[in-house]
Every structure is written in structure tokens, then in C-alpha cells.
Protein backbone atom coordinates (compact mmCIF):
# COMPACT_ATOMS: atom_id res chain seq x y z
CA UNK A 1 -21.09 -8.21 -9.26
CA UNK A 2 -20.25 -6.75 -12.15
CA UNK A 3 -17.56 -9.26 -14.53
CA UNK A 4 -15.62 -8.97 -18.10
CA UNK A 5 -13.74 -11.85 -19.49
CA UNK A 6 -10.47 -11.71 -19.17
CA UNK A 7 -8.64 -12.20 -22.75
CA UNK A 8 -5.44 -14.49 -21.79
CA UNK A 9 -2.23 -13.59 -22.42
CA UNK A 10 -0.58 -15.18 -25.55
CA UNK A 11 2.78 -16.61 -25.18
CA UNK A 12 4.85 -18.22 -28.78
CA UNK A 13 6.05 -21.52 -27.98
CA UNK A 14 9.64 -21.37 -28.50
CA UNK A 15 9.47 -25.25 -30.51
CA UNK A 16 6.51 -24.79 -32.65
CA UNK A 17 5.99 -21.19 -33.06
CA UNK A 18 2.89 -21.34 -31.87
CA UNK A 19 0.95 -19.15 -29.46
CA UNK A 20 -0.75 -20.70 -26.14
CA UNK A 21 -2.81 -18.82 -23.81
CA UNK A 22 -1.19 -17.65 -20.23
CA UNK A 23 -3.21 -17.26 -17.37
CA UNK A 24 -2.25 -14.38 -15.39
CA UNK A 25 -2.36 -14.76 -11.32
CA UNK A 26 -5.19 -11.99 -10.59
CA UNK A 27 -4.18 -9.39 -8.08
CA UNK A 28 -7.36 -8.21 -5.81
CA UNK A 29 -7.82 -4.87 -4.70
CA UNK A 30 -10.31 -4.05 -1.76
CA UNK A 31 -11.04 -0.38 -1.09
CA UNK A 32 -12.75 1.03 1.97
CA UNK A 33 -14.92 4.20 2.39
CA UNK A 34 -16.72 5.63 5.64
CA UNK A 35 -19.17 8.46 4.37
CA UNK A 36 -19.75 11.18 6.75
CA UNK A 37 -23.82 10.44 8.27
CA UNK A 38 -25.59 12.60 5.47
CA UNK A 39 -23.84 11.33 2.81
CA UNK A 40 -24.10 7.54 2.54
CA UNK A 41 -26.28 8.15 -0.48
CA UNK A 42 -23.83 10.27 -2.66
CA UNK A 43 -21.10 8.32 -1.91
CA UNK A 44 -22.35 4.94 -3.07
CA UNK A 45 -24.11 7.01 -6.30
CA UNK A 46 -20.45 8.18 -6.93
CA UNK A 47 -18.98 4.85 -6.72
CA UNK A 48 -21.22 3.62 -8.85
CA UNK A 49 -20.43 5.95 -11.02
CA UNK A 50 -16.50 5.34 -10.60
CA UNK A 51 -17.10 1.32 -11.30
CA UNK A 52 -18.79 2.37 -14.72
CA UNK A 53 -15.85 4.16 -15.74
CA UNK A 54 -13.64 1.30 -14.82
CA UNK A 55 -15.58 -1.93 -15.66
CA UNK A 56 -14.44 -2.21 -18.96
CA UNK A 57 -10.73 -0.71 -18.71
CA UNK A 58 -8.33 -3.68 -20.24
CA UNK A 59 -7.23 -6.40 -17.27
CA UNK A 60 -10.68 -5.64 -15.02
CA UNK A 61 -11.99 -9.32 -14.15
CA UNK A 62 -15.02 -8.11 -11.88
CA UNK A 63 -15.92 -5.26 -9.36
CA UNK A 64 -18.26 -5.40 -6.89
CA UNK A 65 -19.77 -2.35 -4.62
CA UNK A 66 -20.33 -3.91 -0.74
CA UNK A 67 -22.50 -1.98 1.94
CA UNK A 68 -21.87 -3.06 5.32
CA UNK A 69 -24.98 -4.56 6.95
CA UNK A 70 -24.57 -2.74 10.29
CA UNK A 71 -23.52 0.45 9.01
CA UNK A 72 -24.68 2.23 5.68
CA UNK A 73 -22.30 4.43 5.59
CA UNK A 74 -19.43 2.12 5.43
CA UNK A 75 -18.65 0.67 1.82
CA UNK A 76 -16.57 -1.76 0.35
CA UNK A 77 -15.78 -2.10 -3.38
CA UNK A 78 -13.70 -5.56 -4.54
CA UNK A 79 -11.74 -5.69 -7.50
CA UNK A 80 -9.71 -8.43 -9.32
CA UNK A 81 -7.36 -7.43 -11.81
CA UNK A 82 -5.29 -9.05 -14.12
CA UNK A 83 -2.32 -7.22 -12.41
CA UNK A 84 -1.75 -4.01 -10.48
CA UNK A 85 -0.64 -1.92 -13.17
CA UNK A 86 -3.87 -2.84 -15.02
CA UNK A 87 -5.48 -1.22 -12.19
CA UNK A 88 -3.30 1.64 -11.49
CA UNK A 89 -4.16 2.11 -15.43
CA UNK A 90 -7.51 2.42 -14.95
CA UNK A 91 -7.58 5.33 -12.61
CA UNK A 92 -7.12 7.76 -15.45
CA UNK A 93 -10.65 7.15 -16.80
CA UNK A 94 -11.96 8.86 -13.56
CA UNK A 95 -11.26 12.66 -13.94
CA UNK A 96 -9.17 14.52 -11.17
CA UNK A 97 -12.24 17.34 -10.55
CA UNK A 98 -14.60 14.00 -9.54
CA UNK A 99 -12.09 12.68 -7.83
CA UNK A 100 -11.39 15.50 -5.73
CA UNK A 101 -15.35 16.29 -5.12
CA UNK A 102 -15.39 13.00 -3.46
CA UNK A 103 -13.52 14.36 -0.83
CA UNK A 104 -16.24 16.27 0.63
CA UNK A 105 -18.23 13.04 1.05
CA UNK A 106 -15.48 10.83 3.22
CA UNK A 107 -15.95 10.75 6.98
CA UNK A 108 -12.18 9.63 7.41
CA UNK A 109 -9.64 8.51 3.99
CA UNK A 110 -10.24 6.03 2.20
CA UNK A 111 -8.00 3.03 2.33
CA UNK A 112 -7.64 0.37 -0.27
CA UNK A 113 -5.09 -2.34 -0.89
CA UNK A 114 -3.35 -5.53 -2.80
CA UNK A 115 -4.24 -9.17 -1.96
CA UNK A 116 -2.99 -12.28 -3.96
CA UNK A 117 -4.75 -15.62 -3.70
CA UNK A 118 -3.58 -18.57 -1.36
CA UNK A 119 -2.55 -21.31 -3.17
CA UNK A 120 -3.67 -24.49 -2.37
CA UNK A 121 -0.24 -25.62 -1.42
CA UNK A 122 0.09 -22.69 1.27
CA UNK A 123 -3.33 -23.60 2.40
């Protein structure tokens, strides 16, 4: 798994004037892919490459490329973000043209969305 540090927020105390860190709640994002049979290979070479561009974009904590153990061509990738417009952000470093030559790779669409943590009081 692939992880940045995550600069904290600053916040000014309103008394003192001076400035504390804030700790964002991360928002998680888990995206599946199903690559057609003869494709399992390009598809997890271009989300690699996709994760590169996107590692390092401000408010990504870690991303992490899954295979499923059953089925090669099925793929996971898990992200935690600082919040969801930090990730929606980050989808301009991947250029439209590479976006839409993954196309050709998909068995069915991908699917992908938003997960907060638990607390441990709703636990």
C-alpha cells in the first residue's frame, strides 16, 4: 500500500491567536473493475499507472491496488482521502484520452463509492 502523510489542517484559536492542527475525518473510496478474460494484465498495468498519477495529489492518505484471489480479472483499488473533493480533485491528473482507452479493457463498468469510518460509539 502505497501512503503520504497527511499535513493537518490548521485552525487559529480564537483566544490566543494561535494555530492548532485539525484532523480531518478521512472519507474512503473503494473502486471495482472486472477486466474482460484477455485483459487482466492491461488493466491492472493501467491502474497502476492511474495510482501514480494520483498518489501524491494534495488530501491522498494511501491507495492500495487489490486482486481478487479467485478471480484475476476482478480488481479492487482502496483509497482514503482527506475528503471527497480532495479526491474528485485528483481525477484531473489522469487525462480524458487514458481514461477513455480504459474502456476497451472493462468486462462490465466500473463501480466505485464513499465509505466513512464507524465510530467507536456506533460500534
Amino acid at each position: 500500500m502505497r501512503r503520504r502523510a497527511s499535513r493537518p489542517q490548521l485552525k487559529r484559536d480564537p483566544l490566543g491567536g494561535l494555530t492548532i492542527p485539525v484532523r480531518l475525518m478521512p472519507i474512503t473510496r473503494i473502486n471495482e473493475f472486472q477486466a474482460k478474460p484477455d485483459k487482466a494484465a492491461a488493466l491492472r498495468d493501467f491502474l497502476r499507472s492511474v495510482i501514480a498519477r494520483i498518489i501524491d495529489a494534495p488530501g491522498c492518505r494511501s491507495c492500495e491496488l487489490l486482486v481478487q484471489r479467485d478471480d484475476r480479472t476482478r480488481l479492487a483499488i482502496i483509497e482514503v482521502w482527506d475528503s471527497v473533493e480532495a479526491h474528485q480533485s485528483s481525477v484531473s491528473r489522469i487525462p480524458p484520452d487514458l481514461l477513455q482507452q480504459a474502456q476497451t479493457l472493462f468486462a462490465v463498468p466500473a463501480r466505485g463509492a464513499y465509505y466513512d469510518p464507524v465510530s467507536e460509539e456506533a460500534a
